[in-house]
Protein backbone atom coordinates (compact mmCIF):
# COMPACT_ATOMS: atom_id res chain seq x y z
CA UNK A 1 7.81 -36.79 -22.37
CA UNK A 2 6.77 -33.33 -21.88
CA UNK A 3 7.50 -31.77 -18.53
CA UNK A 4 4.57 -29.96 -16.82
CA UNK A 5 5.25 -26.33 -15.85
CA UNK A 6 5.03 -25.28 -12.21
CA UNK A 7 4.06 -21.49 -11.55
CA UNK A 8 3.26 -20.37 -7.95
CA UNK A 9 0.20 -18.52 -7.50
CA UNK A 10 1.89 -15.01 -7.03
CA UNK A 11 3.92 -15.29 -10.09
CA UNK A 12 0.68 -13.71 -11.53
CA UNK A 13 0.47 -10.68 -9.11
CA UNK A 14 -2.47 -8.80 -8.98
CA UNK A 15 -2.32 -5.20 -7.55
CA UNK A 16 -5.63 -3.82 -6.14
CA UNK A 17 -5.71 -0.27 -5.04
CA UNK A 18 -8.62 1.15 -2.39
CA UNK A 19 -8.77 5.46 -2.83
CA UNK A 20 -10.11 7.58 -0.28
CA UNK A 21 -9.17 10.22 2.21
CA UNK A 22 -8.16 9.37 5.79
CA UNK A 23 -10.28 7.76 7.94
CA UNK A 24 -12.48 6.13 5.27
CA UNK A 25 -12.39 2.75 6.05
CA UNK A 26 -9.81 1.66 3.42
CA UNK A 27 -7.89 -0.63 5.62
CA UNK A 28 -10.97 -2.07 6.74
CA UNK A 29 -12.25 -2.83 3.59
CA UNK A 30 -8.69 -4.13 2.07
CA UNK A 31 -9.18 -6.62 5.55
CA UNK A 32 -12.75 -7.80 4.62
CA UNK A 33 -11.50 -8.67 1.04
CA UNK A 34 -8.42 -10.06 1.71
CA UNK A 35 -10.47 -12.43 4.70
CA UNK A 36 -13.24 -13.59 1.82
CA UNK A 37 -10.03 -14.14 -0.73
CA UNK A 38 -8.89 -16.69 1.96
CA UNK A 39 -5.74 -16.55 0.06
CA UNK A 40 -2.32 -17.25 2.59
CA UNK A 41 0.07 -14.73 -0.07
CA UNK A 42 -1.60 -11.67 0.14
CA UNK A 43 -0.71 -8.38 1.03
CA UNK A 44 -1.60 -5.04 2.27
CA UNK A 45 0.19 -1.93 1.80
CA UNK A 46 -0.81 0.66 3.72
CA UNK A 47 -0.28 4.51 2.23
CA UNK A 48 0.20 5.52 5.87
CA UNK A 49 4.08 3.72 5.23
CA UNK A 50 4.59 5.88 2.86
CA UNK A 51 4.74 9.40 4.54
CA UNK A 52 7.66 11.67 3.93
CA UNK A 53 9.22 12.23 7.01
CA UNK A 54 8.68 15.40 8.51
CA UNK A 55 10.90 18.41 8.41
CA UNK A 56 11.09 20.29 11.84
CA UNK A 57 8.49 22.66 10.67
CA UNK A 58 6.22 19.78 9.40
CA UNK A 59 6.43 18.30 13.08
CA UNK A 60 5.29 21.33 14.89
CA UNK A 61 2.46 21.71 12.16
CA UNK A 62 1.98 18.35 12.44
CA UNK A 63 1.17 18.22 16.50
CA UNK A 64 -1.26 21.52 16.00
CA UNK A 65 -2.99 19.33 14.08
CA UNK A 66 -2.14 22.12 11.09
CA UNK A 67 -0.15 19.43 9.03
CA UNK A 68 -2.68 18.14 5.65
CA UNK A 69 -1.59 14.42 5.86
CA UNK A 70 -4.16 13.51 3.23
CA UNK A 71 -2.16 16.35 0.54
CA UNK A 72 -0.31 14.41 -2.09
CA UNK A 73 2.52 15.94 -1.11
CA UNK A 74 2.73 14.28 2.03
CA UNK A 75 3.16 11.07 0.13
CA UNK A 76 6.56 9.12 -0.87
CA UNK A 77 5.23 8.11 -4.32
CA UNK A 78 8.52 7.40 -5.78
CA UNK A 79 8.93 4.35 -3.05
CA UNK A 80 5.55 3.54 -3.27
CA UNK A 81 6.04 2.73 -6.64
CA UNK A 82 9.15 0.79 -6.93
CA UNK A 83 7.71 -1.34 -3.94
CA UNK A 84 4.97 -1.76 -6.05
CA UNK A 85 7.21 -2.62 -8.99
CA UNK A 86 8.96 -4.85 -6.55
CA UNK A 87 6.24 -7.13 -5.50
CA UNK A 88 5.08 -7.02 -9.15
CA UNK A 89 8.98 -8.68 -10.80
CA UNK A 90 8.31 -11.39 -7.37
């Protein structure tokens, strides 16, 4: 007798990615789709957990209001990635 195969639902991951610049509703939308998904494993990553911290200059910038958080720059990509990678191996 064969056995039957068991695979969890997020051995299969999906990654969805929502672009825009700050303030654009991305979180709200990734909320909307994840609440009609009605799926219990899903996750959000937000970008905004992946900001290089700030140098001493970058903090005075930053509470002018003179710091461009939406520059690529600003963004960790290297840990974004292997998080991504991460959740993608399970």
């Amino acid at each position: 007798m064969e056995r039957a195969h068991y695979s969890p639902p997020w051995a299969d991951t999906s990654i969805i990615g929502i672009a825009g610049s700050s303030g654009s509703g991305k979180s709200t939308l990734a909320h909307k789709i994840v609440s009609s998904l009605n799926l219990p494993w899903v996750a959000i990553l937000s970008m905004d957990s992946f900001y290089r911290v700030l140098t001493p200059e970058q903090h005075i910038l930053a509470q002018r209001n003179e710091y461009d958080f939406d520059s690529p720059s600003s963004i960790d990509f290297d840990t974004l990635v292997e998080r991504l990678q991460d959740l993608k191996a399970g």
